[in-house]
Protein backbone atom coordinates (compact mmCIF):
# COMPACT_ATOMS: atom_id res chain seq x y z
CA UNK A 1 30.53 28.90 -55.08
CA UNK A 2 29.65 30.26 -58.79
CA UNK A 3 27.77 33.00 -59.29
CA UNK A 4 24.02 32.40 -60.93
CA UNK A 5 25.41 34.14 -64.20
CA UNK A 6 28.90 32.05 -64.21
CA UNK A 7 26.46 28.89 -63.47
CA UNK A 8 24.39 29.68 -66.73
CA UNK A 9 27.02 30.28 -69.11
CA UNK A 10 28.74 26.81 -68.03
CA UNK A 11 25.87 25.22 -69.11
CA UNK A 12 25.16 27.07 -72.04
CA UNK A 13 28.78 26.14 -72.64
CA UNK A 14 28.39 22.32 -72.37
CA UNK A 15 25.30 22.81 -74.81
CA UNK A 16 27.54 24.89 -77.53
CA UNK A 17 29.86 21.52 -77.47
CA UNK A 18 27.68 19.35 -77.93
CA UNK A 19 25.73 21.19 -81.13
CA UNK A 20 25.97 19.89 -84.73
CA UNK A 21 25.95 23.35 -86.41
CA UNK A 22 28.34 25.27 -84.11
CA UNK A 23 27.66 28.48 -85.44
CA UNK A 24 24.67 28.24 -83.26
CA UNK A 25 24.36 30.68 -80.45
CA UNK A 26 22.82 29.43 -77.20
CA UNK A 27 20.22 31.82 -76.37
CA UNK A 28 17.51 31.24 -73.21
CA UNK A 29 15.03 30.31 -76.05
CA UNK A 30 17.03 28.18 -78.08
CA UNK A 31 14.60 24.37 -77.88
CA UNK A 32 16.63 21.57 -76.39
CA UNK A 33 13.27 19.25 -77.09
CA UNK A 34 10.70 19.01 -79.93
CA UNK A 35 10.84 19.51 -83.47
CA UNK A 36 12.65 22.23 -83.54
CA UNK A 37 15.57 21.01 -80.86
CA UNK A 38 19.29 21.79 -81.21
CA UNK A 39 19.92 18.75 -80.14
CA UNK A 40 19.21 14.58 -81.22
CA UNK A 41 18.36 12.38 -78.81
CA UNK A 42 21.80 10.68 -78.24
CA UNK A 43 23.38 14.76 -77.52
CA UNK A 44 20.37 14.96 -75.20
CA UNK A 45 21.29 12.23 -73.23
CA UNK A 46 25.12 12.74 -73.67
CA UNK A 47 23.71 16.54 -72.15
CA UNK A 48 22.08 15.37 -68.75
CA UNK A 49 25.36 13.41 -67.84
CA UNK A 50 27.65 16.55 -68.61
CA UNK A 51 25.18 18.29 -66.37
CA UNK A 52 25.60 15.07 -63.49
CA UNK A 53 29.28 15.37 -63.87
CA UNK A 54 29.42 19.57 -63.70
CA UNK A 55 26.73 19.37 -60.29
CA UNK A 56 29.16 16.65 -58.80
CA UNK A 57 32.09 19.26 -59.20
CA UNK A 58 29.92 21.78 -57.92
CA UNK A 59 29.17 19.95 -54.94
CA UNK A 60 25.61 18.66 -55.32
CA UNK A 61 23.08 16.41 -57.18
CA UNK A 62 21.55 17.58 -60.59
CA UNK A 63 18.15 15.12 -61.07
CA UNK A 64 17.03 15.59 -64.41
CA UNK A 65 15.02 12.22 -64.10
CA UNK A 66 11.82 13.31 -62.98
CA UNK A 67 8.15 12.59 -64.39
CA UNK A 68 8.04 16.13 -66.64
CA UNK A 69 11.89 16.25 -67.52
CA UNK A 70 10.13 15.46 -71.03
CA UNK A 71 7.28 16.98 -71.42
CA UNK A 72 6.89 19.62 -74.14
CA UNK A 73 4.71 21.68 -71.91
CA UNK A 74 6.68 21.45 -68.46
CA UNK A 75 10.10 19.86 -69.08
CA UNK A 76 12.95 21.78 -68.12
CA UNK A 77 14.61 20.46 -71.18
CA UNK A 78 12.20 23.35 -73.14
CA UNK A 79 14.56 25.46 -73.41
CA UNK A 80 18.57 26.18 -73.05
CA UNK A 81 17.44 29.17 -70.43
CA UNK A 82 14.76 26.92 -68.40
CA UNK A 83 17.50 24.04 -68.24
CA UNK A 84 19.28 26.80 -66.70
CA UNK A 85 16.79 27.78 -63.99
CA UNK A 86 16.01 24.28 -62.94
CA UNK A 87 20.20 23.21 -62.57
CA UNK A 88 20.85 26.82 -60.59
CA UNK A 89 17.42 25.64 -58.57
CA UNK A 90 18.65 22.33 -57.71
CA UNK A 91 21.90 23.75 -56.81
CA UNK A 92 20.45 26.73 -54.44
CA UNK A 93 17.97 24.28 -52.86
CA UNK A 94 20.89 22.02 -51.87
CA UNK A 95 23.46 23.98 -51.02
């Protein structure tokens, strides 16, 4: 079982790969949707199936598919951190 802080910087990993410019830095504020995202659509997507695949060798299901995933206001797609929250949720709630 991975710690909360291992968790986060796996996924902050997976979103340093997939970034254009990869001087970048993935920060908890850093936009994943909008007009100012890191990210175009097709890394997006590309993204949510990295995060399927790393919850399926964590042992549990990682739904990004629900009615907010993305809106502006609630998605958890906001941000790199809130991304974060909602895959260590998911992963709490089910294991």
């Amino acid at each position: 079982m991975s710690s909360t802080k291992e968790t986060k910087l796996a996924i902050f990993t997976v979103i340093s790969e997939l970034l254009e410019d990869k001087s970048l830095e993935v920060t908890d504020e850093m936009p994943l949707i909008g007009s100012k995202s890191v990210l175009d659509s097709m890394r997006l997507v590309e993204l949510c199936l990295a995060l399927e695949d790393k919850a399926s060798e964590m042992g549990f299901e990682f739904d990004w598919t629900s009615d907010a995933a993305m809106s502006r206001s609630r998605s958890m797609f906001r941000t790199a951190g809130s991304l974060a929250d909602e895959f260590i949720s998911q992963m709490e709630a089910q294991q």
